[in-house]
PDB file of N, CA and C in Angstrom:
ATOM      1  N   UNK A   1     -51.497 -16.537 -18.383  1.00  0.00           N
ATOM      2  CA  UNK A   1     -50.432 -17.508 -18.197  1.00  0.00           C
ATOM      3  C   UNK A   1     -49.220 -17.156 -19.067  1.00  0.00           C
ATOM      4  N   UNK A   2     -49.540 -16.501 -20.377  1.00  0.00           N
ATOM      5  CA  UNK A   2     -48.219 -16.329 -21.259  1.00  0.00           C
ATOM      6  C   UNK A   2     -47.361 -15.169 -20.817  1.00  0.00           C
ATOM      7  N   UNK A   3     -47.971 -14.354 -19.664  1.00  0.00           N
ATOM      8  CA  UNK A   3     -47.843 -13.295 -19.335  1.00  0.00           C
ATOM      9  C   UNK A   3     -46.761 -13.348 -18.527  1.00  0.00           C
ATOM     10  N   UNK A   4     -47.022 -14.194 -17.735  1.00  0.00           N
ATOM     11  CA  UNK A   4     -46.506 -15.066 -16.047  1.00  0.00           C
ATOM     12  C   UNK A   4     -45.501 -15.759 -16.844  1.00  0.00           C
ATOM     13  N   UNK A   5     -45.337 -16.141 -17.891  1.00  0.00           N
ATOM     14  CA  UNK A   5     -44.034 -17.039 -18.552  1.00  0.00           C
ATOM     15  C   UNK A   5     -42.975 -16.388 -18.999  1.00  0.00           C
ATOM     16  N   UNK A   6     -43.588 -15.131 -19.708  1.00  0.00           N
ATOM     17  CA  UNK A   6     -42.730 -14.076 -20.533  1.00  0.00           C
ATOM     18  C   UNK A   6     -41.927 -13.208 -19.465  1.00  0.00           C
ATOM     19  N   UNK A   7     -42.933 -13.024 -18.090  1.00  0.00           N
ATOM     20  CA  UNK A   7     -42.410 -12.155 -17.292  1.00  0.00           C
ATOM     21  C   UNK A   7     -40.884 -13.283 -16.350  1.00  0.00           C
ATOM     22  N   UNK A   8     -41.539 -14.021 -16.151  1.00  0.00           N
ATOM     23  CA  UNK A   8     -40.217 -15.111 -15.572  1.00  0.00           C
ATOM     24  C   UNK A   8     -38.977 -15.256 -16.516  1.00  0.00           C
ATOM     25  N   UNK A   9     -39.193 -15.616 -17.725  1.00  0.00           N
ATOM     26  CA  UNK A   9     -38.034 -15.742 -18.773  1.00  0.00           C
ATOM     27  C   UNK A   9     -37.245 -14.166 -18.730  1.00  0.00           C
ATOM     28  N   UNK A  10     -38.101 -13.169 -18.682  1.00  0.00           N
ATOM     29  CA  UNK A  10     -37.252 -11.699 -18.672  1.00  0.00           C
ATOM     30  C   UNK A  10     -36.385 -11.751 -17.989  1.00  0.00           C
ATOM     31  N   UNK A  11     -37.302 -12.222 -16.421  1.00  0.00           N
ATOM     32  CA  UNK A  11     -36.095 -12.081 -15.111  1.00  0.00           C
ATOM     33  C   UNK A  11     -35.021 -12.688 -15.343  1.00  0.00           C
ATOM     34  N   UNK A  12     -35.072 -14.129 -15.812  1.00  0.00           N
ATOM     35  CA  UNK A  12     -34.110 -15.242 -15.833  1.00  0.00           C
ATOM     36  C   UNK A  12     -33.091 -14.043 -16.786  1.00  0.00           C
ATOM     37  N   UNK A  13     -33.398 -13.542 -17.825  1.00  0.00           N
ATOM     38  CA  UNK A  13     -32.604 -13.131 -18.574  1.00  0.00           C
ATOM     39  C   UNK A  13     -31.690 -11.391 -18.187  1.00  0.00           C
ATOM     40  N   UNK A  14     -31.952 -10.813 -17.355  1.00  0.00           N
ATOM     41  CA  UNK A  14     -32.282 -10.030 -16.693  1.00  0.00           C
ATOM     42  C   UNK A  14     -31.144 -10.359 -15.462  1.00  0.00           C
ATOM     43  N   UNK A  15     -31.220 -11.123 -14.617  1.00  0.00           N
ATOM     44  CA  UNK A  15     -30.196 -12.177 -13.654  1.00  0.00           C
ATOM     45  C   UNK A  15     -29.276 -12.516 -14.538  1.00  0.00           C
ATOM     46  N   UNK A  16     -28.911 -13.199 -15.388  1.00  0.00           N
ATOM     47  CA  UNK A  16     -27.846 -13.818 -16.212  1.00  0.00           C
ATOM     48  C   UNK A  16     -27.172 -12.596 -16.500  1.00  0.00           C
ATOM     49  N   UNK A  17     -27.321 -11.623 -17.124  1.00  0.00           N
ATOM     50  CA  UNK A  17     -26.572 -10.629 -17.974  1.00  0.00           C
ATOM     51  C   UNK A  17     -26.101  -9.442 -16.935  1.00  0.00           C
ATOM     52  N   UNK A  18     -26.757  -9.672 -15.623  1.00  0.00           N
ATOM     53  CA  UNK A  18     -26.420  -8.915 -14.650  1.00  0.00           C
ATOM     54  C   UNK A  18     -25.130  -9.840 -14.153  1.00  0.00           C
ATOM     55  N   UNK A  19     -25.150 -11.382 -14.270  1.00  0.00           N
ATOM     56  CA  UNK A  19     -23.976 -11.749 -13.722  1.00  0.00           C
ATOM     57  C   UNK A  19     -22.710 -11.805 -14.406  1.00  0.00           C
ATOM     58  N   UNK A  20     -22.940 -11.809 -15.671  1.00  0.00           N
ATOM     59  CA  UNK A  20     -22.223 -11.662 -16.603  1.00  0.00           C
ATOM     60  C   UNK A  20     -21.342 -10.825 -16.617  1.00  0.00           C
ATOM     61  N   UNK A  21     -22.248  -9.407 -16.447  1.00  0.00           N
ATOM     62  CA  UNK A  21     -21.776  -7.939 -16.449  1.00  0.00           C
ATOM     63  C   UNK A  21     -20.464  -7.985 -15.396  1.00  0.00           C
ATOM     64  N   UNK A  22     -20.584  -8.719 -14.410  1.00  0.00           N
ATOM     65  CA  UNK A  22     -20.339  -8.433 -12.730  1.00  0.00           C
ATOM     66  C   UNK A  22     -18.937  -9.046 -13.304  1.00  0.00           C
ATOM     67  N   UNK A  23     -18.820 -10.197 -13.565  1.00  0.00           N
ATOM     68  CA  UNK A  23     -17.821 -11.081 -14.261  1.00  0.00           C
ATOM     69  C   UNK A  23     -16.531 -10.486 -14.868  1.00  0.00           C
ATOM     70  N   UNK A  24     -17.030  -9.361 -16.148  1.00  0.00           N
ATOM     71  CA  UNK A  24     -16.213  -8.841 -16.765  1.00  0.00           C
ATOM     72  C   UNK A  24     -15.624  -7.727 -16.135  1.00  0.00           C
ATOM     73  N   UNK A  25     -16.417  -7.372 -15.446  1.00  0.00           N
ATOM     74  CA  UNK A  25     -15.528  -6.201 -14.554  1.00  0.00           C
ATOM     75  C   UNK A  25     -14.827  -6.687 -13.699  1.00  0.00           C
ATOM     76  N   UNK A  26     -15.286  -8.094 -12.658  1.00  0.00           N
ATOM     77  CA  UNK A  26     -14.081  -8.212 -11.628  1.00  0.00           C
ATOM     78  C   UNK A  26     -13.158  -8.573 -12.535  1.00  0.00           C
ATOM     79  N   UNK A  27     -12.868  -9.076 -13.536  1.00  0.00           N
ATOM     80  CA  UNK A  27     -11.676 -10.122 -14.726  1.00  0.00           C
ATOM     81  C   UNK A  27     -11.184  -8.467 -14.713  1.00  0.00           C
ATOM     82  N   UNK A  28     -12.136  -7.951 -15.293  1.00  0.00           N
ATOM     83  CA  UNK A  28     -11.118  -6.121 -15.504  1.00  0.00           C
ATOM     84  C   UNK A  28     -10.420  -5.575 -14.513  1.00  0.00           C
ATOM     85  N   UNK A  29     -10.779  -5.608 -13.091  1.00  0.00           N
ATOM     86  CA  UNK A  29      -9.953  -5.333 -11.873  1.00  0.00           C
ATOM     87  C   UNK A  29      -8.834  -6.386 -12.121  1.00  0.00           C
ATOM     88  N   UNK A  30      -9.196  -7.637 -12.049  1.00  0.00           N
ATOM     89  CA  UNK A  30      -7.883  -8.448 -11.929  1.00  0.00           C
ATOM     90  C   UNK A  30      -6.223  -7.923 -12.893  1.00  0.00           C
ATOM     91  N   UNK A  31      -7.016  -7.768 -13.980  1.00  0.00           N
ATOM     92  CA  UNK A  31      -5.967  -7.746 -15.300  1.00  0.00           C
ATOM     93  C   UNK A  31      -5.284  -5.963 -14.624  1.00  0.00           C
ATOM     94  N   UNK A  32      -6.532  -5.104 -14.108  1.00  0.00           N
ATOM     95  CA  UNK A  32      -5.383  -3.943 -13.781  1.00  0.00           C
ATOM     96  C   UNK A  32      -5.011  -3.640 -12.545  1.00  0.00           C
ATOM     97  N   UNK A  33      -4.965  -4.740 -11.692  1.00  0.00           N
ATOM     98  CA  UNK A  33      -4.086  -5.020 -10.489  1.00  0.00           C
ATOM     99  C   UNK A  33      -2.993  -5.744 -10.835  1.00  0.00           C
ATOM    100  N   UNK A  34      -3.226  -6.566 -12.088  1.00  0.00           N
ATOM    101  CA  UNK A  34      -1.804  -6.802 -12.520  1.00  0.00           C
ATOM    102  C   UNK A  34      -1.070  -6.199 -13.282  1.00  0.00           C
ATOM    103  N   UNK A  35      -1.014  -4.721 -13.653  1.00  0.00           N
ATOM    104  CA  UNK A  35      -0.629  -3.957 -14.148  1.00  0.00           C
ATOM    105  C   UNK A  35      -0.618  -3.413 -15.616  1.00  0.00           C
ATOM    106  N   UNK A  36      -2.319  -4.063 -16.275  1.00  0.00           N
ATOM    107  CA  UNK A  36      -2.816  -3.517 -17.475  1.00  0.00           C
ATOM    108  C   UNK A  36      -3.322  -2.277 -17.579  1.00  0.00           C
ATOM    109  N   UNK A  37      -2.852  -1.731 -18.447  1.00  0.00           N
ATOM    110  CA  UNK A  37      -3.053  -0.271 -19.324  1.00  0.00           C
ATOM    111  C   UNK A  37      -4.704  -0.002 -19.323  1.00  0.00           C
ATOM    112  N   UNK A  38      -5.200   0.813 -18.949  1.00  0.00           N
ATOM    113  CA  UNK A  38      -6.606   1.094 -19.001  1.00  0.00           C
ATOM    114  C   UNK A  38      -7.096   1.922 -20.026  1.00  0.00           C
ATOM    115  N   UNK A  39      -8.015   1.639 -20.795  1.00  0.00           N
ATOM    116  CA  UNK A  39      -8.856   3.014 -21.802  1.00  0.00           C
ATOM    117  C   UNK A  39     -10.151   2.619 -21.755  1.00  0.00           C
ATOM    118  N   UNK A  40     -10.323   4.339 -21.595  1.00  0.00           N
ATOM    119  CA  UNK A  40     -11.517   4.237 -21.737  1.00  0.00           C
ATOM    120  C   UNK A  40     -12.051   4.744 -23.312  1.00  0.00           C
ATOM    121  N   UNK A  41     -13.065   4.742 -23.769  1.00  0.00           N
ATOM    122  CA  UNK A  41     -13.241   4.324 -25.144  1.00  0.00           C
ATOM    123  C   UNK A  41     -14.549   5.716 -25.594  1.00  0.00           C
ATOM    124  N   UNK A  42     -14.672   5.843 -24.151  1.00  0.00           N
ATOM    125  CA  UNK A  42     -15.815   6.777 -24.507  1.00  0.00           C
ATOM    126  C   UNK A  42     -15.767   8.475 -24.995  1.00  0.00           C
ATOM    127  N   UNK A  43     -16.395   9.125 -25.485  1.00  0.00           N
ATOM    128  CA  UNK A  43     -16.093  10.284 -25.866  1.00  0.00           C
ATOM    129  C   UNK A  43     -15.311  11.435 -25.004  1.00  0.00           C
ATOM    130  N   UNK A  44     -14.540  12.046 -25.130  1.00  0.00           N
ATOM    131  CA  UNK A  44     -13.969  13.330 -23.965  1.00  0.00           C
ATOM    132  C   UNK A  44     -15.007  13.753 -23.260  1.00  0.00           C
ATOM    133  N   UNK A  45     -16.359  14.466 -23.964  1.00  0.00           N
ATOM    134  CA  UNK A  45     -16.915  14.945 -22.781  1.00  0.00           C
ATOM    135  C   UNK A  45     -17.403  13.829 -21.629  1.00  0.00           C
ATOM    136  N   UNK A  46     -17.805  12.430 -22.311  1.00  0.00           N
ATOM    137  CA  UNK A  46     -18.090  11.701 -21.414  1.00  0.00           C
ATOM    138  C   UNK A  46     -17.091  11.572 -20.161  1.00  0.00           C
ATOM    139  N   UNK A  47     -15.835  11.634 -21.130  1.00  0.00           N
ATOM    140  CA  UNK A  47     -14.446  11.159 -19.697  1.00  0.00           C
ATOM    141  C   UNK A  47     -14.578  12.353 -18.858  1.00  0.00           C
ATOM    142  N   UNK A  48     -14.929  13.258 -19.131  1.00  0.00           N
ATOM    143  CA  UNK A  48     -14.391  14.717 -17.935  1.00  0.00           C
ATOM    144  C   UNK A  48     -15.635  14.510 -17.135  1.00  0.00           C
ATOM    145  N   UNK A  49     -16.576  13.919 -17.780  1.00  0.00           N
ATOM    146  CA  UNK A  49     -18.186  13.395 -16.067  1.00  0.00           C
ATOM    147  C   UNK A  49     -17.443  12.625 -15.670  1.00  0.00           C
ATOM    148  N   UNK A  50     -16.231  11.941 -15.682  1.00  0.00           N
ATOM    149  CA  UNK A  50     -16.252  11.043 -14.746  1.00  0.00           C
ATOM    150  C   UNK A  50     -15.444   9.590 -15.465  1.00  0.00           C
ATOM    151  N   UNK A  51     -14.245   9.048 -15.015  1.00  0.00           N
ATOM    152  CA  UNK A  51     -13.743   8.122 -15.342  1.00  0.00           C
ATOM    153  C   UNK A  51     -13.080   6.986 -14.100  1.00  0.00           C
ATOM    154  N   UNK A  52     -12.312   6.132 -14.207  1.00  0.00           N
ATOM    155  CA  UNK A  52     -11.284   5.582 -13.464  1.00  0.00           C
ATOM    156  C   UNK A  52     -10.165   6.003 -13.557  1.00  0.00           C
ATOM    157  N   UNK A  53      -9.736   6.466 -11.989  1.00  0.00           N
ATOM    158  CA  UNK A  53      -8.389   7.360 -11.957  1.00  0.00           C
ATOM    159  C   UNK A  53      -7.231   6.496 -12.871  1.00  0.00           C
ATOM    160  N   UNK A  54      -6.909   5.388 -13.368  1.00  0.00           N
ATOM    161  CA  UNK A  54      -6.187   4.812 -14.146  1.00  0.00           C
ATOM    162  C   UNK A  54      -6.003   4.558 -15.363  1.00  0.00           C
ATOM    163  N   UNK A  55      -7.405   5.384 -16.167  1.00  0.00           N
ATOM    164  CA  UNK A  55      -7.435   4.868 -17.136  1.00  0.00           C
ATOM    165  C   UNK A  55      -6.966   6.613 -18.435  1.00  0.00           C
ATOM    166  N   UNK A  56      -6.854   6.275 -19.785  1.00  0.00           N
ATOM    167  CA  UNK A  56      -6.562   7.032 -20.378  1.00  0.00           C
ATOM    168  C   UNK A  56      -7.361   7.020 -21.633  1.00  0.00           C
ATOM    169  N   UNK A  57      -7.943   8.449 -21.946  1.00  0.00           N
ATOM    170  CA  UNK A  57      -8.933   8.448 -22.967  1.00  0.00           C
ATOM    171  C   UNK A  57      -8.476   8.256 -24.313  1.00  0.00           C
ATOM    172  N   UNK A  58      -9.116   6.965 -24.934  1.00  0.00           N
ATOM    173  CA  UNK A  58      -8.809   7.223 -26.638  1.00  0.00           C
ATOM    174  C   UNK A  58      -9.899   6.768 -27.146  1.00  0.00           C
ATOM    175  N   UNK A  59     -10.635   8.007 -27.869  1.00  0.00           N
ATOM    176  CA  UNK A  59     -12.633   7.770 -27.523  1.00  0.00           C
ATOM    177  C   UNK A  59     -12.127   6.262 -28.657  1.00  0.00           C
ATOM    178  N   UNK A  60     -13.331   5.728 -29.497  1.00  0.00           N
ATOM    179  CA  UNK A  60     -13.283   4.424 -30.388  1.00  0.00           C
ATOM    180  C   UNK A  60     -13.300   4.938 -31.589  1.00  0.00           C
ATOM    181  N   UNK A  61     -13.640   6.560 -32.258  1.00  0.00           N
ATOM    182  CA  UNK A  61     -13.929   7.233 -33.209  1.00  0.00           C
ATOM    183  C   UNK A  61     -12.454   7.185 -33.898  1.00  0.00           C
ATOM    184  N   UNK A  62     -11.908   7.318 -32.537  1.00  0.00           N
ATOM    185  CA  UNK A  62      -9.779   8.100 -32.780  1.00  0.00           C
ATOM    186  C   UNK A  62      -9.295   7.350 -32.829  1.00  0.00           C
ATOM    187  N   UNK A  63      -9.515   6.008 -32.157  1.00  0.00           N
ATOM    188  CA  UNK A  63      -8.336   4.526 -31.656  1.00  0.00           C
ATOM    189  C   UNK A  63      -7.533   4.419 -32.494  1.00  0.00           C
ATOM    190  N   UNK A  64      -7.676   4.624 -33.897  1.00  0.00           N
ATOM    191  CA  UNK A  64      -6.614   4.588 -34.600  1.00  0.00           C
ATOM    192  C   UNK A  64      -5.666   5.571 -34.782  1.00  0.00           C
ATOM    193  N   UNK A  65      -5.556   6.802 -34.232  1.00  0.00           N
ATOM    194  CA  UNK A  65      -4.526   7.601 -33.999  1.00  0.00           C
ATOM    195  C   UNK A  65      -3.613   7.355 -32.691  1.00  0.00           C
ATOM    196  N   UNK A  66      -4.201   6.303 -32.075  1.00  0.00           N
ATOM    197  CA  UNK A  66      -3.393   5.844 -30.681  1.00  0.00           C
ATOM    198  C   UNK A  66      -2.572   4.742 -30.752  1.00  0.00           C
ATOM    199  N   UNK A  67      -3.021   3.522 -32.111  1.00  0.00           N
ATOM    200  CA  UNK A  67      -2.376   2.899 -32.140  1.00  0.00           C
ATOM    201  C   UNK A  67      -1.128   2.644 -31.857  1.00  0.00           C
ATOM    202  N   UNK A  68       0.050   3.470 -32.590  1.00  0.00           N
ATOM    203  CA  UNK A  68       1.217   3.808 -32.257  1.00  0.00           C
ATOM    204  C   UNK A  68       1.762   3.905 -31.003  1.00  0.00           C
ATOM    205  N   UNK A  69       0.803   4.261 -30.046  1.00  0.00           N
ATOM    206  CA  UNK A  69       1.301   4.448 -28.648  1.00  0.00           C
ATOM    207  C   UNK A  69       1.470   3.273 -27.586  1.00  0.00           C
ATOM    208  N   UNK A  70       0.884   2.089 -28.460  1.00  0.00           N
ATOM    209  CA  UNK A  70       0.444   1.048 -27.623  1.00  0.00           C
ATOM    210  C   UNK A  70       1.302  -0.081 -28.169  1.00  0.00           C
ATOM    211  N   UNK A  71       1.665  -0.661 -26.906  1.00  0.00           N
ATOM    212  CA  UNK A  71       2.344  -2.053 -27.146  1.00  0.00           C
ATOM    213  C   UNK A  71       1.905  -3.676 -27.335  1.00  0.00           C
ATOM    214  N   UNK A  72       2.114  -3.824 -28.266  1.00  0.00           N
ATOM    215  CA  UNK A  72       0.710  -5.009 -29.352  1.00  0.00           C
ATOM    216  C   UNK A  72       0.545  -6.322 -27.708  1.00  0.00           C
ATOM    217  N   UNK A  73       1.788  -5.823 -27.201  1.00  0.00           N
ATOM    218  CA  UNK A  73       1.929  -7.298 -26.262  1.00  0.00           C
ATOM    219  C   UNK A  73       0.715  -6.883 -24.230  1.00  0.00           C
ATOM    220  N   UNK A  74       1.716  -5.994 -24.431  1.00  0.00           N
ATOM    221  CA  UNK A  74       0.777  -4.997 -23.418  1.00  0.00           C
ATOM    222  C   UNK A  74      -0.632  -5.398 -22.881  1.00  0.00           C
ATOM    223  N   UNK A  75      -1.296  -6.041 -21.827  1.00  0.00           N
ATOM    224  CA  UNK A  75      -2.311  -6.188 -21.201  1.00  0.00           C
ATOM    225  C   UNK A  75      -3.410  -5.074 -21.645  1.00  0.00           C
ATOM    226  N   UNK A  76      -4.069  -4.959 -22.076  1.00  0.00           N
ATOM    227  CA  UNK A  76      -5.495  -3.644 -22.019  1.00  0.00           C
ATOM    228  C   UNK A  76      -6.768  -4.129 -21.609  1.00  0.00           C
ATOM    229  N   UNK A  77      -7.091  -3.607 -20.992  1.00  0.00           N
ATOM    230  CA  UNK A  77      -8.657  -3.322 -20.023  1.00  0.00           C
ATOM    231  C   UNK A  77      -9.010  -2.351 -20.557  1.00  0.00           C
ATOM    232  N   UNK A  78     -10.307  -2.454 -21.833  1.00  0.00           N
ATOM    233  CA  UNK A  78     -11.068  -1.503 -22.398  1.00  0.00           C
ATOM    234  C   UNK A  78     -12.671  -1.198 -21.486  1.00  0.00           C
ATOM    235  N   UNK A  79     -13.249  -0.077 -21.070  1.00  0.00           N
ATOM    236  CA  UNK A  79     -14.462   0.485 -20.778  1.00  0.00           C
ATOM    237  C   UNK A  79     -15.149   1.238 -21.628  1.00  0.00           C
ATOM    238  N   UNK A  80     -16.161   1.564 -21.219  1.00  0.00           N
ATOM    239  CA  UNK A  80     -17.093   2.836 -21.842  1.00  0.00           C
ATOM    240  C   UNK A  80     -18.233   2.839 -21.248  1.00  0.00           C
ATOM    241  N   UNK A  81     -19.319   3.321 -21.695  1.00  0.00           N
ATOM    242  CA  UNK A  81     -20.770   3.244 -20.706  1.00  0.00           C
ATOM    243  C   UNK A  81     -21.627   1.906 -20.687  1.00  0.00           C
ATOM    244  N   UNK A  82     -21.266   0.882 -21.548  1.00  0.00           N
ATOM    245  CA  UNK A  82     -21.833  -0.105 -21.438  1.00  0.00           C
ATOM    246  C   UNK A  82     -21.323  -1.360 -21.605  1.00  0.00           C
ATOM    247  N   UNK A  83     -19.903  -0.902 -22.661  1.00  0.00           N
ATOM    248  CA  UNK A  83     -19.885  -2.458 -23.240  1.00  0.00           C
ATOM    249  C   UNK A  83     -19.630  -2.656 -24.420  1.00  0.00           C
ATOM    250  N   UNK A  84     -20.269  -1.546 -24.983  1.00  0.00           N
ATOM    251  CA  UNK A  84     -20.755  -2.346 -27.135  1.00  0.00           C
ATOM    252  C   UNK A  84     -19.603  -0.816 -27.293  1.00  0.00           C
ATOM    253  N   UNK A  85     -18.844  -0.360 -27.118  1.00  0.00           N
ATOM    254  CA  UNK A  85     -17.519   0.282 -27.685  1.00  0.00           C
ATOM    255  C   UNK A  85     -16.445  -0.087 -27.356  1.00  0.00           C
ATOM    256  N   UNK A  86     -16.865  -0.250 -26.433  1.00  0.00           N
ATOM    257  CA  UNK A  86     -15.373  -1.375 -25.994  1.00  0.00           C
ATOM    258  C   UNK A  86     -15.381  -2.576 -26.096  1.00  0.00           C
ATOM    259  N   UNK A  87     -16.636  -3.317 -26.441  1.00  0.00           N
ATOM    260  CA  UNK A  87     -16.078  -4.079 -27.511  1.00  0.00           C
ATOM    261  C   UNK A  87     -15.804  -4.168 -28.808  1.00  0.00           C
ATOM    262  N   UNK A  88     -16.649  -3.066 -29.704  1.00  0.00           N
ATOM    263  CA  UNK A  88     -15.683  -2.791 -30.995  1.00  0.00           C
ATOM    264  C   UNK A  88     -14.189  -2.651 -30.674  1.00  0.00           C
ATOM    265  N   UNK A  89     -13.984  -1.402 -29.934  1.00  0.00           N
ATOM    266  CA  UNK A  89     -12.259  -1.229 -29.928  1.00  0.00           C
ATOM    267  C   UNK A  89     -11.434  -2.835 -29.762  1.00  0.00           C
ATOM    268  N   UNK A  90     -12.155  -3.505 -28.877  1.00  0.00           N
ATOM    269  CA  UNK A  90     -10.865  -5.013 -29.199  1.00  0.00           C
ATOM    270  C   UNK A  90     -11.551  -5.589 -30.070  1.00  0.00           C
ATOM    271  N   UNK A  91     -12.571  -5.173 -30.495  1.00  0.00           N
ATOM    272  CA  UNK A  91     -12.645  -6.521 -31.891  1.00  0.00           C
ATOM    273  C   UNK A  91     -11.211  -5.675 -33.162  1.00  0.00           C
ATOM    274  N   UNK A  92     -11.007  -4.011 -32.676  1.00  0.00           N
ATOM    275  CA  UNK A  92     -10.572  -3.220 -33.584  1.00  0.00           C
ATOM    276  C   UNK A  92      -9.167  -3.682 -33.603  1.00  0.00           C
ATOM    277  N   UNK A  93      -8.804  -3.750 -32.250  1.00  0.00           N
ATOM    278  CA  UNK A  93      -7.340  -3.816 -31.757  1.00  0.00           C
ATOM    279  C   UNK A  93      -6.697  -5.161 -32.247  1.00  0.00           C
ATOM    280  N   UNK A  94      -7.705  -6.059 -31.931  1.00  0.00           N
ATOM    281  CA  UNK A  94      -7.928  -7.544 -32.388  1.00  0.00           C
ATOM    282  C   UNK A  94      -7.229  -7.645 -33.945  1.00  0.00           C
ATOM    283  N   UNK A  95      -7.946  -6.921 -34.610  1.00  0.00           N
ATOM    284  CA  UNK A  95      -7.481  -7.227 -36.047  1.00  0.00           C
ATOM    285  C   UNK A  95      -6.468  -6.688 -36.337  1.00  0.00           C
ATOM    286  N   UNK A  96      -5.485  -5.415 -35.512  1.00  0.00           N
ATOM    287  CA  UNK A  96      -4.510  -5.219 -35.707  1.00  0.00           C
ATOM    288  C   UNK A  96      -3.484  -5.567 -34.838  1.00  0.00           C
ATOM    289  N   UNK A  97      -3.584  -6.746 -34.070  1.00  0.00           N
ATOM    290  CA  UNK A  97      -2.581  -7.648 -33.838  1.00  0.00           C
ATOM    291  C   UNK A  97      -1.927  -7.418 -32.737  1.00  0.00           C
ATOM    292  N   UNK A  98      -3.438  -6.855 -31.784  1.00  0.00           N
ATOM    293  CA  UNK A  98      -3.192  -7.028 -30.306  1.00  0.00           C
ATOM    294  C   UNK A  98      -4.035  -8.528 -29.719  1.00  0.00           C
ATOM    295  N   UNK A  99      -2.865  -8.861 -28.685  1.00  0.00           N
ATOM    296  CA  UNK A  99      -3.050 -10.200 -28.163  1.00  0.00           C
ATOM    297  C   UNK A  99      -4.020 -10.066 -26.805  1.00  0.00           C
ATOM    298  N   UNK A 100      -3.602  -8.970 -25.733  1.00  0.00           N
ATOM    299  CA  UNK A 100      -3.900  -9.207 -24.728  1.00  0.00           C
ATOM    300  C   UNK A 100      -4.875  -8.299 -24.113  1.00  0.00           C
ATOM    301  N   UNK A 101      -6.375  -8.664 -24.813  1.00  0.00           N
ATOM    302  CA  UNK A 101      -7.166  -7.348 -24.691  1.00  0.00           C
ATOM    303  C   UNK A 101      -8.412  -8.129 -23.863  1.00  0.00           C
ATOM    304  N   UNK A 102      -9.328  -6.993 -22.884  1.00  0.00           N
ATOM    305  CA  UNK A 102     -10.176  -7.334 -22.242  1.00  0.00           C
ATOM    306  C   UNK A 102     -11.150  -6.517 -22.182  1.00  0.00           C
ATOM    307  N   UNK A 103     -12.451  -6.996 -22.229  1.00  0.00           N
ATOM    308  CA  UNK A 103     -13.692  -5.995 -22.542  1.00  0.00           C
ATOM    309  C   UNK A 103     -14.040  -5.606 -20.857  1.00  0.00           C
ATOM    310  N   UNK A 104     -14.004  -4.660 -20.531  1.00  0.00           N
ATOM    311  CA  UNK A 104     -14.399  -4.861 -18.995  1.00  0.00           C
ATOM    312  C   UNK A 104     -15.863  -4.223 -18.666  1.00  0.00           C
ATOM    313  N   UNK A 105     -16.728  -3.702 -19.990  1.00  0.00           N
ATOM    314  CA  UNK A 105     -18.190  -3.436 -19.648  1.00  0.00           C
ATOM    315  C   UNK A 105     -17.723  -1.730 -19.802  1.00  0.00           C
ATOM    316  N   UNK A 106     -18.859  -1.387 -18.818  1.00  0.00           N
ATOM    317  CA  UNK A 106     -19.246   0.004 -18.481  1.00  0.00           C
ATOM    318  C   UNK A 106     -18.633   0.729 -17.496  1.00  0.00           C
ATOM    319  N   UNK A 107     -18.704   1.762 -17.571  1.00  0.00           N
ATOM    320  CA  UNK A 107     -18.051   2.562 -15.903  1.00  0.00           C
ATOM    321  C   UNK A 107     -18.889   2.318 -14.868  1.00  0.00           C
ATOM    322  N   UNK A 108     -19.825   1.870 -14.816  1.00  0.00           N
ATOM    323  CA  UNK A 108     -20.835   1.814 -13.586  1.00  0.00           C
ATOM    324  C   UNK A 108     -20.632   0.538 -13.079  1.00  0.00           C
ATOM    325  N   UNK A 109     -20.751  -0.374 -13.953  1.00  0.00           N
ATOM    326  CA  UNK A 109     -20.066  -2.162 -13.542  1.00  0.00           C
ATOM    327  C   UNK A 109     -18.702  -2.074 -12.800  1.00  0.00           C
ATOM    328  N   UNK A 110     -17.924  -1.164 -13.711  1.00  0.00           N
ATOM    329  CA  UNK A 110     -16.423  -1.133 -12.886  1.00  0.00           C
ATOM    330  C   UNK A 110     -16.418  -0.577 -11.907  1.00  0.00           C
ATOM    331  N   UNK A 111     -17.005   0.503 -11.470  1.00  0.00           N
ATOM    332  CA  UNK A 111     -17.077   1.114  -9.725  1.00  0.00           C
ATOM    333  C   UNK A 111     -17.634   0.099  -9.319  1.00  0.00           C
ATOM    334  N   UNK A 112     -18.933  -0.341  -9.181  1.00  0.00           N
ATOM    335  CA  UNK A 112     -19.699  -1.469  -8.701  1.00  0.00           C
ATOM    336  C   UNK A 112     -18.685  -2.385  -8.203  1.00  0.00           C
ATOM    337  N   UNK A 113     -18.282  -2.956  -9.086  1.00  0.00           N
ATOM    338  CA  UNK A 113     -17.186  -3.980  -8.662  1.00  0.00           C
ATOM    339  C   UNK A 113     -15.645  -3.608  -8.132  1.00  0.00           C
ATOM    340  N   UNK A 114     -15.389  -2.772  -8.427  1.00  0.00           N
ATOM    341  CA  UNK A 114     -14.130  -1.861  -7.672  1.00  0.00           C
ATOM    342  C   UNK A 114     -13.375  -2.354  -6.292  1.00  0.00           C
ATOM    343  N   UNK A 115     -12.035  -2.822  -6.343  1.00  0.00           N
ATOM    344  CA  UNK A 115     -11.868  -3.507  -5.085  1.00  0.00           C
ATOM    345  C   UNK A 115     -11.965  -2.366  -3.781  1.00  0.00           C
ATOM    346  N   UNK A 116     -11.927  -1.333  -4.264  1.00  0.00           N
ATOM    347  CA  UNK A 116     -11.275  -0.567  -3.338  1.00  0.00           C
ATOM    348  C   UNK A 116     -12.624   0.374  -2.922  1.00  0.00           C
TER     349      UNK A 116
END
């Protein structure tokens, strides 16, 4: 029986974080159909397997050599392979006094959800 409980609570949890996921990526399409700046966060070799034709690499190691390039007011839609670097980079960006930042997950969530 604890078996049959543990295995149901997984799913439940399992479903939720899958919708979740789904969430932040369509919010991430939205913000760069309205004409937010895309990065991706993940390492170079990761970007040359494969990125979104819109987006521009500044792995999370470097972000601070990019700073300069970016406009504090400026919309950003951050990616990477899952999630947990792109959300450091806006917790990063965050503290240096960017306003308009969005975690949009992984590259696989964002094709998934991809309008196009």
């Amino acid at each position: 029986m604890k078996t049959m409980i543990n295995c149901f609570l997984l799913c439940l949890v399992f479903v939720f974080s899958s919708a979740q996921a789904s969430e932040r990526a369509q919010q991430g399409w939205q913000w760069i159909e309205q004409g937010a700046m895309v990065i991706d966060v993940r390492t170079p070799a990761e970007f040359s397997e494969g990125h979104l034709d819109q987006a521009v690499n500044y792995p999370l190691s470097e972000l601070d050599k990019y700073i300069g390039n970016l406009d504090k007011s400026q919309p950003i839609v951050l990616y990477c392979r899952s999630g947990n670097r792109s959300s450091q980079a806006l917790q990063y960006l965050s503290s240096k006094g960017f306003t308009a930042l969005h975690n949009a997950g992984g590259l696989n969530e964002m094709k998934i959800e991809s309008p196009q």
